[in-house]
C-alpha atoms as a PDB file:
ATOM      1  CA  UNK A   1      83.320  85.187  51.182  1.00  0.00           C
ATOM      2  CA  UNK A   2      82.349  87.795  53.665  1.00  0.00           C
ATOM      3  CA  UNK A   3      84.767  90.384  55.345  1.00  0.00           C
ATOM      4  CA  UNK A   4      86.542  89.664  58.527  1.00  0.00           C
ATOM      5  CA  UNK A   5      84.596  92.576  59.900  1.00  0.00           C
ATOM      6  CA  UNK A   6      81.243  91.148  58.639  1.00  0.00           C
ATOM      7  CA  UNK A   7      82.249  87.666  60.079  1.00  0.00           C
ATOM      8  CA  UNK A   8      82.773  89.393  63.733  1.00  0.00           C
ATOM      9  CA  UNK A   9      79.319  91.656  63.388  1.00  0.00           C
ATOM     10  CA  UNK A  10      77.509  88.564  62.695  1.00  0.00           C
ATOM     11  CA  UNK A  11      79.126  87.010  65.849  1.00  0.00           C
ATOM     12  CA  UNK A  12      78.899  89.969  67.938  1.00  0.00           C
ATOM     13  CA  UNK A  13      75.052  90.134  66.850  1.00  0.00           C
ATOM     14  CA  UNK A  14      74.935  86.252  68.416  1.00  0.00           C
ATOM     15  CA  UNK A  15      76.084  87.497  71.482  1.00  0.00           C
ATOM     16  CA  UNK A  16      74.111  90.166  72.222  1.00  0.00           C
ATOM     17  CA  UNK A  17      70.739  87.858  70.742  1.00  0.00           C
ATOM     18  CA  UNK A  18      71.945  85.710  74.140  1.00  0.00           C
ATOM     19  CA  UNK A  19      72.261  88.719  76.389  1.00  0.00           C
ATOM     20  CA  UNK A  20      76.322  89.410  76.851  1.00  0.00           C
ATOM     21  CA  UNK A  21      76.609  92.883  78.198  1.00  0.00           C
ATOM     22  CA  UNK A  22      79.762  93.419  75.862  1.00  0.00           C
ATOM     23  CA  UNK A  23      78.986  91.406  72.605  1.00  0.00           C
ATOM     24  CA  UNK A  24      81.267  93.177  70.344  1.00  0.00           C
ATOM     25  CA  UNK A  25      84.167  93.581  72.427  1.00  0.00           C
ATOM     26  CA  UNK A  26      84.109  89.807  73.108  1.00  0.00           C
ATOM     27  CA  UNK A  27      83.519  89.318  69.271  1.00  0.00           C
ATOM     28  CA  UNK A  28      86.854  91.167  68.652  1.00  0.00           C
ATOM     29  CA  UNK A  29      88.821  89.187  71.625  1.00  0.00           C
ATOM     30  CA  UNK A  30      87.696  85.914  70.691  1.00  0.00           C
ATOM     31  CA  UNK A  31      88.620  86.661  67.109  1.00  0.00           C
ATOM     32  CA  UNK A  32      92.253  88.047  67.948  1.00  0.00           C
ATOM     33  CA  UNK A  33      92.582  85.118  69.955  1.00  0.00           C
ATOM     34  CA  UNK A  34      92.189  82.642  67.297  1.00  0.00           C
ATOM     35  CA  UNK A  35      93.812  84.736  64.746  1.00  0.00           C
ATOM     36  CA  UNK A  36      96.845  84.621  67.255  1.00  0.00           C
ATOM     37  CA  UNK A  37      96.616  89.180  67.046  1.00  0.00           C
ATOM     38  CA  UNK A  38      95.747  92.020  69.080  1.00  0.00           C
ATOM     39  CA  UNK A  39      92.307  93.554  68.919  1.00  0.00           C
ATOM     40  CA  UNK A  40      93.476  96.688  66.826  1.00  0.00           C
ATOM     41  CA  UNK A  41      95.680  94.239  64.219  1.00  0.00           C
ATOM     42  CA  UNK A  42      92.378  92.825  63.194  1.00  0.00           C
ATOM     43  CA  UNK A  43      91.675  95.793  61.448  1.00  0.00           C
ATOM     44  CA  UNK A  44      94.398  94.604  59.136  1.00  0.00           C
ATOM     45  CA  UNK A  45      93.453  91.193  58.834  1.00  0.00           C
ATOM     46  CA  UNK A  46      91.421  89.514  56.318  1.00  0.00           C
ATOM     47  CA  UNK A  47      89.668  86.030  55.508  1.00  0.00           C
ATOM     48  CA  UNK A  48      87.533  83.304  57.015  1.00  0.00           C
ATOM     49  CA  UNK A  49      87.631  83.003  60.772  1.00  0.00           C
ATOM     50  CA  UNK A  50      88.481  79.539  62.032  1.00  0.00           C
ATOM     51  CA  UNK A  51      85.346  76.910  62.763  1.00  0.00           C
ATOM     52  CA  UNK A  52      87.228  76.951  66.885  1.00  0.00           C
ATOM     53  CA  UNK A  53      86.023  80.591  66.611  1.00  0.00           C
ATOM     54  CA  UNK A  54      82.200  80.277  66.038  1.00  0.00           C
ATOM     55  CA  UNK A  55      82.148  77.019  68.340  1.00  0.00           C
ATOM     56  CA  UNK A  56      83.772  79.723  71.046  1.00  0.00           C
ATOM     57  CA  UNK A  57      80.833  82.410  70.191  1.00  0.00           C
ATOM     58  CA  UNK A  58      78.461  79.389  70.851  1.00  0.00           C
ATOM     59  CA  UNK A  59      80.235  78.667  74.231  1.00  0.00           C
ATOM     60  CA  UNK A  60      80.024  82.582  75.079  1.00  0.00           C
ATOM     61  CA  UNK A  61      76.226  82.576  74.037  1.00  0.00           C
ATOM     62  CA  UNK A  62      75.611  80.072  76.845  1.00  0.00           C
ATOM     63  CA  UNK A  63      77.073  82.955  78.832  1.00  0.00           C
ATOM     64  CA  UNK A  64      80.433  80.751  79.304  1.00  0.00           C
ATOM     65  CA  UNK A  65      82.524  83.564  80.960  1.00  0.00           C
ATOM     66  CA  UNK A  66      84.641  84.962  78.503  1.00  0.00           C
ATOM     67  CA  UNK A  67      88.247  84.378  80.489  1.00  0.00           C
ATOM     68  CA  UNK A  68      87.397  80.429  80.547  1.00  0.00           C
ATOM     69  CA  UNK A  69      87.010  80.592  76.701  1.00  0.00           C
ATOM     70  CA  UNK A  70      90.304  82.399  76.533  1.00  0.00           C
ATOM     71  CA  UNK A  71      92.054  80.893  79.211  1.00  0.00           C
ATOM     72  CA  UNK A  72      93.444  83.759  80.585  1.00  0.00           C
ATOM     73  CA  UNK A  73      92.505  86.317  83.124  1.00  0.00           C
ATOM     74  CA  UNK A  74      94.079  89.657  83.191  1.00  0.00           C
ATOM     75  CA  UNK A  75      94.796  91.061  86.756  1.00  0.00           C
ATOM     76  CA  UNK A  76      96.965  93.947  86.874  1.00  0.00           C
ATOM     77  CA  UNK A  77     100.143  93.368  85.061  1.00  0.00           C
ATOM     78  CA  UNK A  78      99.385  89.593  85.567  1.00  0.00           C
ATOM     79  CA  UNK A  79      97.405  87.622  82.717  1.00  0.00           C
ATOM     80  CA  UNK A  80      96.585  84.706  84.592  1.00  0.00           C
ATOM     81  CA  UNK A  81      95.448  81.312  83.743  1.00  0.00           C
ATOM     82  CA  UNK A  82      92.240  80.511  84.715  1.00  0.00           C
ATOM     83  CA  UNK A  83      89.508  78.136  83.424  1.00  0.00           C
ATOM     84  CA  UNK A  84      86.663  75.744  84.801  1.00  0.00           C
ATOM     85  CA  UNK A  85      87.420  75.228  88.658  1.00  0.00           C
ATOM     86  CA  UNK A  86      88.387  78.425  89.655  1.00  0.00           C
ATOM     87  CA  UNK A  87      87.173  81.775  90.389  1.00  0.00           C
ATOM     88  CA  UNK A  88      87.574  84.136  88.095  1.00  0.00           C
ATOM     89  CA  UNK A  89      89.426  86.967  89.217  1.00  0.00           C
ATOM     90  CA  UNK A  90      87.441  90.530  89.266  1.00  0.00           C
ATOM     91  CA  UNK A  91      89.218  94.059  88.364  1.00  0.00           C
ATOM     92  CA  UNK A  92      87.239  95.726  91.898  1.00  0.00           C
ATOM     93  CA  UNK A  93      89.479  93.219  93.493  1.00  0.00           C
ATOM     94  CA  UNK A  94      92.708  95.109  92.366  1.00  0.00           C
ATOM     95  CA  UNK A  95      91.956  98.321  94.646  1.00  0.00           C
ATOM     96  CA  UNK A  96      92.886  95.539  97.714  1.00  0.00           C
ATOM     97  CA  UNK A  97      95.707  94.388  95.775  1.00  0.00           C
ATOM     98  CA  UNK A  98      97.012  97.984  95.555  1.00  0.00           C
ATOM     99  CA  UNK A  99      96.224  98.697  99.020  1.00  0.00           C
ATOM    100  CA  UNK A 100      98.279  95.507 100.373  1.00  0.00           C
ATOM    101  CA  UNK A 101     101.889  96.487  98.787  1.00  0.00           C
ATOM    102  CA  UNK A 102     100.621  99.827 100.226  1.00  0.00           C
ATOM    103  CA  UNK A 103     100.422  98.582 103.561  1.00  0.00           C
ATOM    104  CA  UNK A 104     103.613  96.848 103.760  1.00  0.00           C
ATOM    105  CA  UNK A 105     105.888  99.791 102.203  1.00  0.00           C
ATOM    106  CA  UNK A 106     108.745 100.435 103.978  1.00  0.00           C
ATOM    107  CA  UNK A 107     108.400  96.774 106.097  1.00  0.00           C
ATOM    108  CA  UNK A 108     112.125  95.324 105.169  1.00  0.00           C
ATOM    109  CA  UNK A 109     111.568  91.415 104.175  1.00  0.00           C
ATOM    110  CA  UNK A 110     107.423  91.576 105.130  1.00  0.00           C
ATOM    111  CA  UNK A 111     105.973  88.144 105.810  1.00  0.00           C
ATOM    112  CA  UNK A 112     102.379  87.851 103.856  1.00  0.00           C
ATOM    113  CA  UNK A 113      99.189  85.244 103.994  1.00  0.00           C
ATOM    114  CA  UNK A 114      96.723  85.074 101.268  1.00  0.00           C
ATOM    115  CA  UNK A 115      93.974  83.179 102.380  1.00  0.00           C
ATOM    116  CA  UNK A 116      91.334  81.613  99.552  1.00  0.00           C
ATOM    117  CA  UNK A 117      93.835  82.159  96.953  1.00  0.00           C
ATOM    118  CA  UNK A 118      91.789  81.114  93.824  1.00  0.00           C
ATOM    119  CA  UNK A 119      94.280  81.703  90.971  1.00  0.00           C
ATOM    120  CA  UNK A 120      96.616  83.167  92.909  1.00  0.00           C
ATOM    121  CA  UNK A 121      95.732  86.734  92.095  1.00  0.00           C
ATOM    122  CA  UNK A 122      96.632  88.486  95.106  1.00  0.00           C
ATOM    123  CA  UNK A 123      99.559  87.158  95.979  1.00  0.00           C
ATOM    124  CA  UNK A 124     100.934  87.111  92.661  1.00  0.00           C
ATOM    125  CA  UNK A 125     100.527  91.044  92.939  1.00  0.00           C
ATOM    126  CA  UNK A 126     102.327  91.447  95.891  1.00  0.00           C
ATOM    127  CA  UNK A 127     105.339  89.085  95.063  1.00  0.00           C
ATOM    128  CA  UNK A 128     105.490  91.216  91.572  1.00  0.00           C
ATOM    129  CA  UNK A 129     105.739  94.516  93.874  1.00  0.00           C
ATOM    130  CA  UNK A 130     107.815  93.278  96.650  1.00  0.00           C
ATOM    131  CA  UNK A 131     110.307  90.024  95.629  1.00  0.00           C
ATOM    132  CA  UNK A 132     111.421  90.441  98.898  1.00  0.00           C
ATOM    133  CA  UNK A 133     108.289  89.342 100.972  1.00  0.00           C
ATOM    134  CA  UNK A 134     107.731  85.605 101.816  1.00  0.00           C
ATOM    135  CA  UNK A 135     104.173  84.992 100.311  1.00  0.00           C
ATOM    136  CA  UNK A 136     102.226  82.028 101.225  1.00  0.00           C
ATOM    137  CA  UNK A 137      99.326  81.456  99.187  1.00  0.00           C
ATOM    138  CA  UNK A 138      96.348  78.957 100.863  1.00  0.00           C
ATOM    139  CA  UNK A 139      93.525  77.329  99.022  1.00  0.00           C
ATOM    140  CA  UNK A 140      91.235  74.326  99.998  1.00  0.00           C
ATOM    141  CA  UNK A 141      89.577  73.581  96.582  1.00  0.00           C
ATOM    142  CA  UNK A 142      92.297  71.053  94.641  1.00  0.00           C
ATOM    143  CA  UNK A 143      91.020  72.499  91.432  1.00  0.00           C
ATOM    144  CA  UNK A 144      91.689  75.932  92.158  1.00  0.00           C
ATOM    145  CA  UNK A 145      95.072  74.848  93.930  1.00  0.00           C
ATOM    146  CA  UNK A 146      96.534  73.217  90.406  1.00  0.00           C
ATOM    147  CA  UNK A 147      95.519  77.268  88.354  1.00  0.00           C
ATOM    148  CA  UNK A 148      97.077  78.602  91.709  1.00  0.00           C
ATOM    149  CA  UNK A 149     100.056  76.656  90.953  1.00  0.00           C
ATOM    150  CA  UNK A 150     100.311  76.760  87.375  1.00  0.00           C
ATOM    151  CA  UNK A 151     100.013  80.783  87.558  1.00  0.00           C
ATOM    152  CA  UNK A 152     102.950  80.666  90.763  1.00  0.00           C
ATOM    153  CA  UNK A 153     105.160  78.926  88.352  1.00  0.00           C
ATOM    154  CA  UNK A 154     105.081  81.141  85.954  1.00  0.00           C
ATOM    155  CA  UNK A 155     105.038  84.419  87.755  1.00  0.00           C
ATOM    156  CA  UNK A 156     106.652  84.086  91.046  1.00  0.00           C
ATOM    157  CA  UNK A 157     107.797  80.556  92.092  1.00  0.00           C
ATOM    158  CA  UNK A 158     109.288  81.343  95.515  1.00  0.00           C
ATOM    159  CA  UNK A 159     105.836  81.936  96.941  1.00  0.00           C
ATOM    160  CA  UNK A 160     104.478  79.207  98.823  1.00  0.00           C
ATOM    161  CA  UNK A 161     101.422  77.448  98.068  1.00  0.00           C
ATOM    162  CA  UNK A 162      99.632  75.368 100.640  1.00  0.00           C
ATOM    163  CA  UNK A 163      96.385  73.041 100.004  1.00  0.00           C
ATOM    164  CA  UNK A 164      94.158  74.366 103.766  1.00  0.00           C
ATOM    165  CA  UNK A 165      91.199  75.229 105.060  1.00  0.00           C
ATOM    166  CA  UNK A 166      91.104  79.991 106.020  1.00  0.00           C
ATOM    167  CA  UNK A 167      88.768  78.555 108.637  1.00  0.00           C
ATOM    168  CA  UNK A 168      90.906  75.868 110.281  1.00  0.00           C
ATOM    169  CA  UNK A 169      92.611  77.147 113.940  1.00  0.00           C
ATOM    170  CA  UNK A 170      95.578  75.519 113.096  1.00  0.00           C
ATOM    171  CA  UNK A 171      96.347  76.690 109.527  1.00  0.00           C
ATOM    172  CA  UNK A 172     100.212  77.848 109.330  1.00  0.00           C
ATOM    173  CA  UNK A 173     100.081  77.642 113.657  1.00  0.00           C
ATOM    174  CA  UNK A 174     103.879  77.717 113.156  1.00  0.00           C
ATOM    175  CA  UNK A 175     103.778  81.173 111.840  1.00  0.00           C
ATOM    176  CA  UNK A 176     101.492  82.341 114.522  1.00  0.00           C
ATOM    177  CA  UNK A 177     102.256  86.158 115.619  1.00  0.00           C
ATOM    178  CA  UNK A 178     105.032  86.434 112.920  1.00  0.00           C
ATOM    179  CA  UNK A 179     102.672  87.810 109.611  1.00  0.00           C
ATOM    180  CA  UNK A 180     102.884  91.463 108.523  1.00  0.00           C
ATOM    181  CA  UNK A 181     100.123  91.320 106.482  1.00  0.00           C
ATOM    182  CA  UNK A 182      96.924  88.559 105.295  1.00  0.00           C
ATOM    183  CA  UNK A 183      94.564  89.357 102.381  1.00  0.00           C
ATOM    184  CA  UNK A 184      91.753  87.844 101.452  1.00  0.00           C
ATOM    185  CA  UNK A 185      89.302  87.315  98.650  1.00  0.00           C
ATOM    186  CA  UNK A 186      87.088  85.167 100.102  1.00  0.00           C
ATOM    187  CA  UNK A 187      83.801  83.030  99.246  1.00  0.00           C
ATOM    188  CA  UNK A 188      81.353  86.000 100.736  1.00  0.00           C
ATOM    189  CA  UNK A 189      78.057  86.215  98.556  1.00  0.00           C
ATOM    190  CA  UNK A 190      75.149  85.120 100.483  1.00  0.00           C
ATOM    191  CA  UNK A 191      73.258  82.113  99.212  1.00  0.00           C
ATOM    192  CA  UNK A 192      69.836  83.832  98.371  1.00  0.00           C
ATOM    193  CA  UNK A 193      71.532  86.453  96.190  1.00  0.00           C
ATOM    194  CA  UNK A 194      70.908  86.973  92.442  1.00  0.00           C
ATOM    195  CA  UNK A 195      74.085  86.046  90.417  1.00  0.00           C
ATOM    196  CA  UNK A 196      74.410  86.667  86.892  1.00  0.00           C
ATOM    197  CA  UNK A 197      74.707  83.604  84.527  1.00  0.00           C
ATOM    198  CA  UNK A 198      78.841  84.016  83.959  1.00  0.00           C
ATOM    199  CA  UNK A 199      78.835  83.944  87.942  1.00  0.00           C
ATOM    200  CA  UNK A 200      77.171  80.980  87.997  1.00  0.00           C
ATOM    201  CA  UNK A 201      79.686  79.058  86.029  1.00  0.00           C
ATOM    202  CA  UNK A 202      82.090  80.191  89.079  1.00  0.00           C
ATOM    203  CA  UNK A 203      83.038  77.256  91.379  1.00  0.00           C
ATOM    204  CA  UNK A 204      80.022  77.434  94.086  1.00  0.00           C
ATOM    205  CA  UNK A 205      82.815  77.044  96.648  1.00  0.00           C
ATOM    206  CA  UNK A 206      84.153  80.134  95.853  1.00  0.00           C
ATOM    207  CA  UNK A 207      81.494  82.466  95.634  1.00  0.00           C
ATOM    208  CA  UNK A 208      78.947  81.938  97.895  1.00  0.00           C
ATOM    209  CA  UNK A 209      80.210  82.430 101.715  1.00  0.00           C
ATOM    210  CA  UNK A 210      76.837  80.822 103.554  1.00  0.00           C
ATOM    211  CA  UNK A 211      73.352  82.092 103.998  1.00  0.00           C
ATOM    212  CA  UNK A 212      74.564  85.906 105.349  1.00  0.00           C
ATOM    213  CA  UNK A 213      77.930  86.079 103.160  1.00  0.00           C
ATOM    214  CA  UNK A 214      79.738  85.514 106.485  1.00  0.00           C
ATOM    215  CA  UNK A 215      80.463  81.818 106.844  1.00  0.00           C
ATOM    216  CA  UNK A 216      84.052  82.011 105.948  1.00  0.00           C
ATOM    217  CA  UNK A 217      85.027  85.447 106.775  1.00  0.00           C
ATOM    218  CA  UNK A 218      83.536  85.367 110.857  1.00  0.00           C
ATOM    219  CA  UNK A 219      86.186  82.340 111.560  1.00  0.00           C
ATOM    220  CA  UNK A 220      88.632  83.340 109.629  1.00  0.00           C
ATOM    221  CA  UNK A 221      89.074  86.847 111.242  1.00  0.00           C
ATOM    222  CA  UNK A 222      90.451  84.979 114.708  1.00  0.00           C
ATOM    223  CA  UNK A 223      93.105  83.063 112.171  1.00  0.00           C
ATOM    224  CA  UNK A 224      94.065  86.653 110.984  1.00  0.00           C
ATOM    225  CA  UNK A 225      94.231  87.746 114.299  1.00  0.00           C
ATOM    226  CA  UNK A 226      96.270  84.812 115.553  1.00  0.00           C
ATOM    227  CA  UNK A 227      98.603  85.032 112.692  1.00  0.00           C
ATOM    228  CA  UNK A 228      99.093  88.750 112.724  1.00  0.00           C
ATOM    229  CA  UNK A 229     102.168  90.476 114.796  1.00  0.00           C
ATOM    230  CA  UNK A 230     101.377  93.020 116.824  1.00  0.00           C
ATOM    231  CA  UNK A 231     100.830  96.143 114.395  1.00  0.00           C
ATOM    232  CA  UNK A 232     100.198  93.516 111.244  1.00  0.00           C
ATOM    233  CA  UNK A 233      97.290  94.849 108.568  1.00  0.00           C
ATOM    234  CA  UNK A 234      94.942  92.401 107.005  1.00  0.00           C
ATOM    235  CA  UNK A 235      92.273  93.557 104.139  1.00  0.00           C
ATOM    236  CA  UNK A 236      89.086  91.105 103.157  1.00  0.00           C
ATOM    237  CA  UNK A 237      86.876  91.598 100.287  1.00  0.00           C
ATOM    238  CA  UNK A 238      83.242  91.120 101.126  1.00  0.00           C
ATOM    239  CA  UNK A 239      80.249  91.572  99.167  1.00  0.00           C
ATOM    240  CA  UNK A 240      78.247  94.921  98.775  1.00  0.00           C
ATOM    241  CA  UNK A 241      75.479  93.988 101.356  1.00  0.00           C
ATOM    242  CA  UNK A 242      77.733  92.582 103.606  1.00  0.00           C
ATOM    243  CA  UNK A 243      80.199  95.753 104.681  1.00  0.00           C
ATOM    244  CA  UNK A 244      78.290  96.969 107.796  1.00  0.00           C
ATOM    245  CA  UNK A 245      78.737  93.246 109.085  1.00  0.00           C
ATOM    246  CA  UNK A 246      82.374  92.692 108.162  1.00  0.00           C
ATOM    247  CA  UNK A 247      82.892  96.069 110.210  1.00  0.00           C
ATOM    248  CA  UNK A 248      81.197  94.749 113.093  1.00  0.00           C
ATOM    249  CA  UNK A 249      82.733  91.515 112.757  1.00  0.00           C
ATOM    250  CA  UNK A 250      86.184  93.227 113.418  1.00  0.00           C
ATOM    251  CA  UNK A 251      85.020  95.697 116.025  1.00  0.00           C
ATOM    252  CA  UNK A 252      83.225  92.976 118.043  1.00  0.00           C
ATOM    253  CA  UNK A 253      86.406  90.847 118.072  1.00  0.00           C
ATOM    254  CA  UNK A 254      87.915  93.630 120.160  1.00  0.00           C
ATOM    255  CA  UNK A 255      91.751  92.756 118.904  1.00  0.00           C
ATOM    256  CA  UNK A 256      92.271  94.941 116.207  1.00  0.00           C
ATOM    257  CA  UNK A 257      91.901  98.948 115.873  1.00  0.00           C
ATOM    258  CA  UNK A 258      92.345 101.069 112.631  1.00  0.00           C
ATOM    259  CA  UNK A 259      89.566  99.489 111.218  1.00  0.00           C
ATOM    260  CA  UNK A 260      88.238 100.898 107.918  1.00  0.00           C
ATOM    261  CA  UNK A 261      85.886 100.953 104.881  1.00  0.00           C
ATOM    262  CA  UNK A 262      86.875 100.831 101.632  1.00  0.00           C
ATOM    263  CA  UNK A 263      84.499 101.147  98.702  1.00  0.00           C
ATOM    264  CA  UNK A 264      85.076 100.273  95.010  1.00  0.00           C
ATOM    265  CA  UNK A 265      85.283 102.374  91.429  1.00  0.00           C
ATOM    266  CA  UNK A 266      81.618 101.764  91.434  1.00  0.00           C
ATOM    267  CA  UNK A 267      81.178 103.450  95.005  1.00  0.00           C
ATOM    268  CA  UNK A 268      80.599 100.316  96.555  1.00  0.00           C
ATOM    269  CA  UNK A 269      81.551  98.818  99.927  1.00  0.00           C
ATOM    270  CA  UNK A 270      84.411  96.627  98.986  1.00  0.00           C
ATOM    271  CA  UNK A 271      87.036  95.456 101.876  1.00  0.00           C
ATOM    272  CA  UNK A 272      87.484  95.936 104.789  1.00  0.00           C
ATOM    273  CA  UNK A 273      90.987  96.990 106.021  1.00  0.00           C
ATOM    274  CA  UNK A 274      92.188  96.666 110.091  1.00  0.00           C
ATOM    275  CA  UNK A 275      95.587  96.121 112.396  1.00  0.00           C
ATOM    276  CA  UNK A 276      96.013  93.980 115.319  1.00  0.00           C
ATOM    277  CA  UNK A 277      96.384  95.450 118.213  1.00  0.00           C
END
């Protein structure tokens, strides 16, 4: 029988035969997973790995995305459950989570919107940080909604999940003018882009925001505005190509003021951050 480590060389060697970018570090996570360890207790482990292993290394050579195989997503302090029907949340999308409990320090009892919730990510963060905020969480795809919901009831199941449509003029009209803060991660890559191949096992829905990137986020920015109180922040990822446009988008609108670039670890344009006026 062959060593634990030469079991996970010859999977890791698989991987990187089908082109995933980390093949041994996913070797080593999908065998901790199914020997129910951590990464570094596999150095203490020994004997055969488990036939679910090698039919994972087969999914993961078809460029699966690695967090569907697992199940889980980490995000954070949040390891959330994610799988086929939802996007898969990305770490460059924790600089806007950081930058939203930012923005509402010091508000006592802030109201907050995150619109295009996926898996909840970003609203998950903020209720974490501030237990005190009322959180709604919207999403329009009933696939993504049910790993929204799943991942609210286990980390924070006073915020409020609604099945809706960023775009619609009359989403959460009730709360018009009353929201200190919405966030977005929002469907944004334009349709004639080059994806990789874990991308592509993404829900469609979510990733790719109309022929410029801009099909959600150009409507959606009057809903922000509408649901905003005067002085309210709202951030909204957008894709790498697209931050010159987002920026415009705001200024054009002529309602909000403070509006600002923000680029990712990468030194990419990342969000977009603004205030009503």
């Amino acid at each position: 029988m062959i060593s634990l480590t030469q079991q996970i060389s010859k999977a890791a060697a698989t991987l990187a035969q089908a082109g995933v970018a980390s093949p041994i570090v996913d070797a080593r996570l999908l065998a901790a997973h199914f020997l129910g360890c951590s990464p570094m207790e596999l150095l203490f482990k020994e004997g055969e790995l488990p036939q679910e292993f090698w039919h994972a290394v087969f999914r993961r050579a078809q460029r699966e995305p690695l967090q569907y195989i697992l199940g889980s997503a980490p995000f954070g302090v949040l390891d959330l459950a994610v799988g086929p029907g939802v996007f898969i949340p990305r770490p460059e999308t924790e600089l806007l989570a950081l930058w939203a409990v930012e923005a509402i320090r010091g508000v006592e009892k802030p109201m907050v919107i995150d619109l295009c919730t996926g898996s909840g990510a970003l609203a998950l963060s903020i209720a974490i940080e501030r237990p005190d905020a009322k959180i709604f969480a919207v999403e329009l795809s009933p696939d993504a909604y049910t790993w929204a919901a799943r991942n609210i009831a286990t980390y924070a199941s006073e915020v409020r999940l609604f099945a809706g449509d960023a775009t619609n003029p009359e989403l959460l009209a009730e709360y018009s003018g009353m929201v200190n803060l919405v966030v977005s991660n929002p469907p944004y890559v334009p349709l004639d882009a080059a994806v990789d191949m874990e991308t592509r096992h993404d829900p469609a829905m979510a990733v790719f925001g109309g022929e410029d990137g801009m099909s959600i986020i150009s409507p959606m920015i009057e809903n922000i505005f509408r649901l905003l109180r005067p002085g309210g922040a709202t951030g909204i990822e957008h894709d790498d190509s697209t931050g010159v446009k987002v920026l415009q988008a705001f200024q054009s609108h002529g309602g909000f003021e403070n509006i600002t670039q923000h680029q990712d670890l990468a030194g990419r344009d990342r969000f977009v951050t603004a205030s009503k006026l």
